[in-house]
N, C-alpha and C. Protein backbone atom coordinates (compact mmCIF):
# COMPACT_ATOMS: atom_id res chain seq x y z
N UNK A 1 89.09 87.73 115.52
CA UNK A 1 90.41 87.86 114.93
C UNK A 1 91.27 88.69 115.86
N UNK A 2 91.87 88.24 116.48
CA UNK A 2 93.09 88.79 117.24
C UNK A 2 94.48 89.57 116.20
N UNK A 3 94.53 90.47 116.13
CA UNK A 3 95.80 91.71 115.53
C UNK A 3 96.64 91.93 116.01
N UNK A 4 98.24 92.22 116.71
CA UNK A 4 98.62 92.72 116.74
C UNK A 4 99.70 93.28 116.01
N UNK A 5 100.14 94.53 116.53
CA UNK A 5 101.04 94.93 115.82
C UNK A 5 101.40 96.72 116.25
N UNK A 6 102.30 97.07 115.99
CA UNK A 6 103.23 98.33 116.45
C UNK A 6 102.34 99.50 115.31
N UNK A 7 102.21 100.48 115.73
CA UNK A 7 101.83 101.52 115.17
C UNK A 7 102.56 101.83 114.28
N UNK A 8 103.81 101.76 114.07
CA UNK A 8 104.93 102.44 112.96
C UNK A 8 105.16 101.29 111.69
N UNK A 9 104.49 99.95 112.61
CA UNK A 9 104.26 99.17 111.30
C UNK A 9 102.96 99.08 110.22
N UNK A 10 102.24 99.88 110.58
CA UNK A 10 100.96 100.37 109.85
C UNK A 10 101.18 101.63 109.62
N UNK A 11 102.19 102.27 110.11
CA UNK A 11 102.81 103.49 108.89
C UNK A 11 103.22 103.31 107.95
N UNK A 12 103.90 102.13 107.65
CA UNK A 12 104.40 101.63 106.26
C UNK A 12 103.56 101.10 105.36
N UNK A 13 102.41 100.98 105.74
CA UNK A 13 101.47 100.04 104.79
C UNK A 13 100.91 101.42 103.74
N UNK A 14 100.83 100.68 102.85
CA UNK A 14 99.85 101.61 101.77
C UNK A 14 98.67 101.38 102.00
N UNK A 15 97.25 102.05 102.12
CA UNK A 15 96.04 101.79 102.09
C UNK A 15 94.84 101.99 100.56
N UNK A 16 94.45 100.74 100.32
CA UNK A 16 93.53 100.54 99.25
C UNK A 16 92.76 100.28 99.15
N UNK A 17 91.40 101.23 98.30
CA UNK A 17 89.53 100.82 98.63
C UNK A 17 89.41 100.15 97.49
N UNK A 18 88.77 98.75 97.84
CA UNK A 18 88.75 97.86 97.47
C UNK A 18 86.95 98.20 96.10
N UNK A 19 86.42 99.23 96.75
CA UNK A 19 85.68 99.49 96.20
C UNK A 19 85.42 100.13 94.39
N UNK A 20 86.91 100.77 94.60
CA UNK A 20 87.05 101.06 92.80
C UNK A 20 88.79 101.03 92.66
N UNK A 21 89.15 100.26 94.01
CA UNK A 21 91.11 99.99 93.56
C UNK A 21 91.85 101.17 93.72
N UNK A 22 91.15 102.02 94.23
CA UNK A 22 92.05 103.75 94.34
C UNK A 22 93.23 103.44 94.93
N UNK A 23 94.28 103.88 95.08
CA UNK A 23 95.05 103.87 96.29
C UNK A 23 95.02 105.36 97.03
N UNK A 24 94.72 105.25 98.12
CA UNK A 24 94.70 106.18 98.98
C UNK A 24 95.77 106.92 99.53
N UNK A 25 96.49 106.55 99.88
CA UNK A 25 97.80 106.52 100.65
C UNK A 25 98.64 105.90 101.45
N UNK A 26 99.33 106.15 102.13
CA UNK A 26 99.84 106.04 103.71
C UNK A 26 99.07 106.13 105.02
N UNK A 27 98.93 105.06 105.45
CA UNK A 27 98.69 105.52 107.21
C UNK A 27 99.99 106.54 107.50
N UNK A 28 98.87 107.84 108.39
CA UNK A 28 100.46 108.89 109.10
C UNK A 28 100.17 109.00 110.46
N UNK A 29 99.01 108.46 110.61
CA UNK A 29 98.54 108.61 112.18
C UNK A 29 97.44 107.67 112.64
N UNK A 30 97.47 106.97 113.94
CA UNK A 30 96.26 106.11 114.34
C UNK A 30 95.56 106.91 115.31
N UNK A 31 94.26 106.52 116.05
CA UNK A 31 93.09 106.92 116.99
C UNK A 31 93.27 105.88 117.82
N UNK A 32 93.67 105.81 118.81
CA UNK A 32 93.72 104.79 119.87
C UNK A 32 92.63 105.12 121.18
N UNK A 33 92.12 104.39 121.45
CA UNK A 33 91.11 104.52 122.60
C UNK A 33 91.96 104.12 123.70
N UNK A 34 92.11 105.05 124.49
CA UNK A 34 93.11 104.82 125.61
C UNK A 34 92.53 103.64 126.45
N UNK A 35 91.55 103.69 126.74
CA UNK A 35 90.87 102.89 127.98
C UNK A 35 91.08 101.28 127.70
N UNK A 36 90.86 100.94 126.28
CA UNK A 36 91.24 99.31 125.72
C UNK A 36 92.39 99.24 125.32
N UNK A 37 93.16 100.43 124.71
CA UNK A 37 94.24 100.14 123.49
C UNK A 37 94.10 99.93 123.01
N UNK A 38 92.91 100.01 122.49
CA UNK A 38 92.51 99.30 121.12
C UNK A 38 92.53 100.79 119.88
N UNK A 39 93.48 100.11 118.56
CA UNK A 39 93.04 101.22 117.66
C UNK A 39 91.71 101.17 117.18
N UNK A 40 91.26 102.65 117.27
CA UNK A 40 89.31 103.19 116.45
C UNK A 40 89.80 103.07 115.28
N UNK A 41 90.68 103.98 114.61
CA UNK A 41 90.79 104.73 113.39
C UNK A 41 91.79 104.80 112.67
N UNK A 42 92.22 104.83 111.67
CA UNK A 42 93.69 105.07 110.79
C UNK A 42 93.42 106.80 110.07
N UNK A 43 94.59 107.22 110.11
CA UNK A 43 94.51 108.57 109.54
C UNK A 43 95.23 108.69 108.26
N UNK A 44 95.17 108.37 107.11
CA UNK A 44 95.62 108.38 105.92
C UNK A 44 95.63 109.99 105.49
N UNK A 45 97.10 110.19 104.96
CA UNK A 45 96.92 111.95 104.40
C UNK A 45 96.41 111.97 103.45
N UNK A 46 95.91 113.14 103.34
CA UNK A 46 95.74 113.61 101.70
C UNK A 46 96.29 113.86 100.57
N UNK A 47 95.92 114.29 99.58
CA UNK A 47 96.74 114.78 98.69
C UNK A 47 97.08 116.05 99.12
N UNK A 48 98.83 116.52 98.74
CA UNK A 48 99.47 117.91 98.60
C UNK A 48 98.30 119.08 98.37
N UNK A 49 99.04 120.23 98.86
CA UNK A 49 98.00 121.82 98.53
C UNK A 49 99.03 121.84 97.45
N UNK A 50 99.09 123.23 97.20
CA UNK A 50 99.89 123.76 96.07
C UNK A 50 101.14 123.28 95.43
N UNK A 51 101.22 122.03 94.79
CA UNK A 51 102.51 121.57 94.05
C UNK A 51 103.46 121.15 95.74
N UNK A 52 102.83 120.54 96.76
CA UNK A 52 103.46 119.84 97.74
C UNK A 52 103.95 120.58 98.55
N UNK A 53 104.30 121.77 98.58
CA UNK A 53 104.95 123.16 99.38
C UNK A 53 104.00 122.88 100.54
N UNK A 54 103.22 123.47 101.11
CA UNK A 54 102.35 124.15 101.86
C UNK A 54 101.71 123.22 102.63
N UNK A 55 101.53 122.16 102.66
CA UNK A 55 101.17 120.61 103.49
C UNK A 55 100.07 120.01 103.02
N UNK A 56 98.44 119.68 103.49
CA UNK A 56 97.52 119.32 103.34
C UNK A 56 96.23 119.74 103.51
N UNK A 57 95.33 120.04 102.99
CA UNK A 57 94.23 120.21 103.50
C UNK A 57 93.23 119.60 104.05
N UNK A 58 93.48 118.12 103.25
CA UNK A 58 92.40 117.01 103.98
C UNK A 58 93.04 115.88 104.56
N UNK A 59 92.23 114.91 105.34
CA UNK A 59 92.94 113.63 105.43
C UNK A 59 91.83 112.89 105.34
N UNK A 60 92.16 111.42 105.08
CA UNK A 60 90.90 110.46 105.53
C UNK A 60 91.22 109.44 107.03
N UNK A 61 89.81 109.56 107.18
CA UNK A 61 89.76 108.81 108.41
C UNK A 61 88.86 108.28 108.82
N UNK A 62 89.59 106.59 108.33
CA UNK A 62 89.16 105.18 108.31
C UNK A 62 88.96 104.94 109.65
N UNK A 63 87.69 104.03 109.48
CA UNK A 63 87.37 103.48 110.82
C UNK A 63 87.76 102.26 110.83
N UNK A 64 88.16 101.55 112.09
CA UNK A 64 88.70 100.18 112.19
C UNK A 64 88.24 99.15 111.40
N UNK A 65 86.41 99.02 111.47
CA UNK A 65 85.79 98.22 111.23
C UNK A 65 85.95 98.11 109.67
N UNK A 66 86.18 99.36 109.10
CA UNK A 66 85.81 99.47 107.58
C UNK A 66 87.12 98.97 106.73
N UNK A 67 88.11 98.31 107.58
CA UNK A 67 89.41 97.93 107.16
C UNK A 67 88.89 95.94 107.03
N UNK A 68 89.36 95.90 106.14
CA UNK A 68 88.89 94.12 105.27
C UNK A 68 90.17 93.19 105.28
N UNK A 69 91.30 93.86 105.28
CA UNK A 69 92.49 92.60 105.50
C UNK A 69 93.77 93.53 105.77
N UNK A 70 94.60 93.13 106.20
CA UNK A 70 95.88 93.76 106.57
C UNK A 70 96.76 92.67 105.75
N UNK A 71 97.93 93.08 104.92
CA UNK A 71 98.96 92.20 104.51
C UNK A 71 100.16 92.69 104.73
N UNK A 72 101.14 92.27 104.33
CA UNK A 72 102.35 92.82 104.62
C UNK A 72 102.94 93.84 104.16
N UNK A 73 101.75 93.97 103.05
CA UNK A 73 102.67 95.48 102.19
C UNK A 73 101.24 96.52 102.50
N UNK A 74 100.16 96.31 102.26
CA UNK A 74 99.09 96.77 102.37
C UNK A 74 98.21 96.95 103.15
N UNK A 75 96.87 97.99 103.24
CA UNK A 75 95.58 97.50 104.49
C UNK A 75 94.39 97.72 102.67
N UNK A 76 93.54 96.81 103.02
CA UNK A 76 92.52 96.55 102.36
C UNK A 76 91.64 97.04 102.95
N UNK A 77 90.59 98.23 102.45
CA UNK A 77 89.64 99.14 103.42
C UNK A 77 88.42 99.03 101.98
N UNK A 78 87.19 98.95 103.00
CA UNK A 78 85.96 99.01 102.13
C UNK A 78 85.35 100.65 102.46
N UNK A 79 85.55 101.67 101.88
CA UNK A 79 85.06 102.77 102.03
C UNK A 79 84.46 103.50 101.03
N UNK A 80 83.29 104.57 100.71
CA UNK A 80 82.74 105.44 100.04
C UNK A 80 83.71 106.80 100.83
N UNK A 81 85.07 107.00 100.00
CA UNK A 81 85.66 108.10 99.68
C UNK A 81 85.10 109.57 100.09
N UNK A 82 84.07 109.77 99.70
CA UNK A 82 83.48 111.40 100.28
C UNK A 82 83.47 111.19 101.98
N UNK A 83 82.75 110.01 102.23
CA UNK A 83 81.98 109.98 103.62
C UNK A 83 83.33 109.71 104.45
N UNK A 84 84.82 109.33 104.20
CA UNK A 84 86.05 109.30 105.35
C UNK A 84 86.91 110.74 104.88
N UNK A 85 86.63 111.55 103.91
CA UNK A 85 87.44 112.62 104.08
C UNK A 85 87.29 113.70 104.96
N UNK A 86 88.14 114.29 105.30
CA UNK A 86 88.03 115.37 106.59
C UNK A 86 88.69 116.44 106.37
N UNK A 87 88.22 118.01 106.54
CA UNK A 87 89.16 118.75 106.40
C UNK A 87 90.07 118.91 107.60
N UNK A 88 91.49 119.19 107.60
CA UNK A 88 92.29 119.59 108.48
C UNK A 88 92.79 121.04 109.20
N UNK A 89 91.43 121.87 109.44
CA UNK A 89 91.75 122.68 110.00
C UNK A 89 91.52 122.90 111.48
């Protein structure tokens, strides 16, 4: 399957685990492997710290492979939730 597409247009997508329908978020950042160009990873934020003030503490971060369809409004990702969260410090 050949992809392309602009990084700022997978900022707009909402991301959803298909596994229990959560919605996750926003892509806010990709992992690009310089050497192919090829994107590794999507960086979806977390939820707000304190009532949204103060920024984030976690993010998730999806691996390419674990992404199941791209549409025009959405990315369809097959993930277990604990195992892509990350803290952000």
């Amino acid at each position: 399957m050949i992809f392309m597409a602009r990084v700022e247009d997978l900022r707009q997508k909402e991301v959803i685990n298909i596994r229990d329908g959560a919605r996750i978020g926003f892509v806010s950042d990709v992992d690009i492997n310089i050497k192919t160009g090829c994107v590794v990873k999507i960086i979806v934020a977390g939820p707000c710290k304190v009532f949204g003030f103060f920024g984030r503490e976690t993010e998730y971060v999806i691996s390419w492979c674990d992404i199941k369809r791209i549409g025009d409004d959405i990315i369809l990702v097959d993930v277990e939730i604990e195992s892509v969260l990350r803290d952000v410090t």
